[in-house]
Protein backbone atom coordinates (compact mmCIF):
# COMPACT_ATOMS: atom_id res chain seq x y z
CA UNK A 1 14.29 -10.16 -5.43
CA UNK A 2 11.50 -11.65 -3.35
CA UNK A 3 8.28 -11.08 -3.11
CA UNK A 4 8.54 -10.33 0.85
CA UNK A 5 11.73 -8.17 -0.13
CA UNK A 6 9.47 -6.63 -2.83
CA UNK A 7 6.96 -5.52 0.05
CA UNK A 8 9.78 -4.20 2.50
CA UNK A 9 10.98 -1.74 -0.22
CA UNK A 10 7.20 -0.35 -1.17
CA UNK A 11 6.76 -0.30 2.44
CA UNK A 12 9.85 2.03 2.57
CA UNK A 13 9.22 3.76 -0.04
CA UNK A 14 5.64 4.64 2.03
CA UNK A 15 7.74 5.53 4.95
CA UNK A 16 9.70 8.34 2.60
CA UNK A 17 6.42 9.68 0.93
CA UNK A 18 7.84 8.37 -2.39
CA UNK A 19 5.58 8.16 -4.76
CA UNK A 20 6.93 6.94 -7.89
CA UNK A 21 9.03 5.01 -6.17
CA UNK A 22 6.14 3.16 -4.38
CA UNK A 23 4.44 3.09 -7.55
CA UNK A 24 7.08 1.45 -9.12
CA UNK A 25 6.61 -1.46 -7.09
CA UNK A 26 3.21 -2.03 -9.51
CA UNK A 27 2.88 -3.42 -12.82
CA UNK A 28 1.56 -1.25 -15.26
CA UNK A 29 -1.67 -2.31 -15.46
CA UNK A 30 -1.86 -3.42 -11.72
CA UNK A 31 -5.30 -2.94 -9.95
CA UNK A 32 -4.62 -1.30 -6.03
CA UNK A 33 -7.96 -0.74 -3.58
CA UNK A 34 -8.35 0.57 -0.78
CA UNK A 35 -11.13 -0.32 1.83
CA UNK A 36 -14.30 0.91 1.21
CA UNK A 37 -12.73 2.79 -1.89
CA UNK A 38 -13.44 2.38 -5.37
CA UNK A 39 -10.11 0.25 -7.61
CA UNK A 40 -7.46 2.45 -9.10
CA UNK A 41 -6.37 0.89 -12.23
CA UNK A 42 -2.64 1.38 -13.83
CA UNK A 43 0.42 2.84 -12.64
CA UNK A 44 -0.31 6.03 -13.92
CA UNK A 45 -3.63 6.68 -11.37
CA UNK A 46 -1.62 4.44 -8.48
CA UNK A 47 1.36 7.39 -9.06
CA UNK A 48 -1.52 10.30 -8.78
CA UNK A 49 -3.46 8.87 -6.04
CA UNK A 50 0.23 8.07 -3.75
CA UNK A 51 1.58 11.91 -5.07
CA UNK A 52 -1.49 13.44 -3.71
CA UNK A 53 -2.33 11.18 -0.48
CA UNK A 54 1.44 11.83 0.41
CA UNK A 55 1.52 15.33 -0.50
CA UNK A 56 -1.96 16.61 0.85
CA UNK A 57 -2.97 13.97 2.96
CA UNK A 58 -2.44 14.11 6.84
CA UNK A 59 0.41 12.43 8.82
CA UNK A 60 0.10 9.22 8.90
CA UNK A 61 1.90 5.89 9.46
CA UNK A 62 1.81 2.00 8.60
CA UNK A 63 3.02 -0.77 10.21
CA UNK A 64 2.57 -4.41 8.98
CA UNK A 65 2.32 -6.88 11.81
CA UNK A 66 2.05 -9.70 9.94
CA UNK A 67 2.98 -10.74 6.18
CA UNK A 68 2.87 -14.23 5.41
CA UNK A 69 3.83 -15.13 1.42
CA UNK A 70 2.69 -17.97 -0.50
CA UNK A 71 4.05 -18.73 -4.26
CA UNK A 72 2.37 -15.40 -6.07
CA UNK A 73 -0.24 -14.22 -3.23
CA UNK A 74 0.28 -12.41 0.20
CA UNK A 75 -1.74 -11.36 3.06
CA UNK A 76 -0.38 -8.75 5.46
CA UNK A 77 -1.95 -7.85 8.36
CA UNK A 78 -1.54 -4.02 9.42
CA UNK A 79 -2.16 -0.98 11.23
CA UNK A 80 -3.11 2.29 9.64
CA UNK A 81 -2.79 5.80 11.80
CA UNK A 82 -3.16 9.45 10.84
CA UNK A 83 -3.40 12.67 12.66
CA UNK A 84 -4.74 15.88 12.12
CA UNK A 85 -3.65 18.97 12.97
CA UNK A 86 -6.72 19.33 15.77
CA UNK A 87 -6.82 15.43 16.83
CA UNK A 88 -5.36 12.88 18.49
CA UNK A 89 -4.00 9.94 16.33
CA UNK A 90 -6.69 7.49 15.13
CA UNK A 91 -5.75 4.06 14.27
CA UNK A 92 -7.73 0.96 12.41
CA UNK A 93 -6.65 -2.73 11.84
CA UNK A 94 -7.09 -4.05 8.07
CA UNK A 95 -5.50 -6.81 5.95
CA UNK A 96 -3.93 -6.74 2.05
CA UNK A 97 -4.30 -9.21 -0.03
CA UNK A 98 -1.76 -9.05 -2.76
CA UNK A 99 -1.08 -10.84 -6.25
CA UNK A 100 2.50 -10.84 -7.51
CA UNK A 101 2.92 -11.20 -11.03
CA UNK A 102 6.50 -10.65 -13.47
CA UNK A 103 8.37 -9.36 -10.13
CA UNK A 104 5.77 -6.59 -9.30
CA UNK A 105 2.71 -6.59 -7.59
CA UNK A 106 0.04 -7.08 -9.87
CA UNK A 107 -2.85 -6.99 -7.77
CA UNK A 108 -3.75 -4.87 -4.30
CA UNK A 109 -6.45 -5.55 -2.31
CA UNK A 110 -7.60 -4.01 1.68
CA UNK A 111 -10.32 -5.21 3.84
CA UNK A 112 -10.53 -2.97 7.23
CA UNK A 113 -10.53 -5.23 10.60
């Protein structure tokens, strides 16, 4: 599998609110960030934080405008939107910088636009 095929199944996986699926796409001792959040470190807490975010979190959707792949690194520009219950969806612009390592993503890194 590719790396870019790699992304379009996690990305799926997002899209289905799939946890362990998504998680799966990590290597065990990967490192995944979110802007302005503090790193989550192994599987295990990347499995927690996606089983909660996709079971408590609000409605939300992704869409990735732009992934370009080089060897073992990507950068994917995207577009983040959730929704609450009382709100109109809010959307913000932010780009992933990823490191692939052993056919999994070792490394997962967000910067908001």
């Amino acid at each position: 599998m590719t790396h870019r095929q790699l992304l379009d199944q996690l990305f799926a996986a997002w899209r289905r609110g799939d946890a362990l699926r998504s998680a799966a796409h990590f290597a065990p001792d990967a490192t995944y960030r979110e802007a302005g959040r503090d790193p989550l470190v192994g599987r295990a807490a990347i499995v927690e934080h996606f089983t909660k975010f996709f079971r408590d979190g609000p409605r939300w959707e992704f869409h990735a405008d732009e992934t370009i792949v080089e060897g073992d690194r990507a950068a994917i520009a995207y577009r983040f939107a959730i929704v609450s219950d009382e709100g109109p969806w809010r959307e913000r612009s932010g780009c992933a910088f990823v490191v692939f390592a052993d056919g999994t993503i070792a490394q997962w890194r967000e910067y908001e636009g």
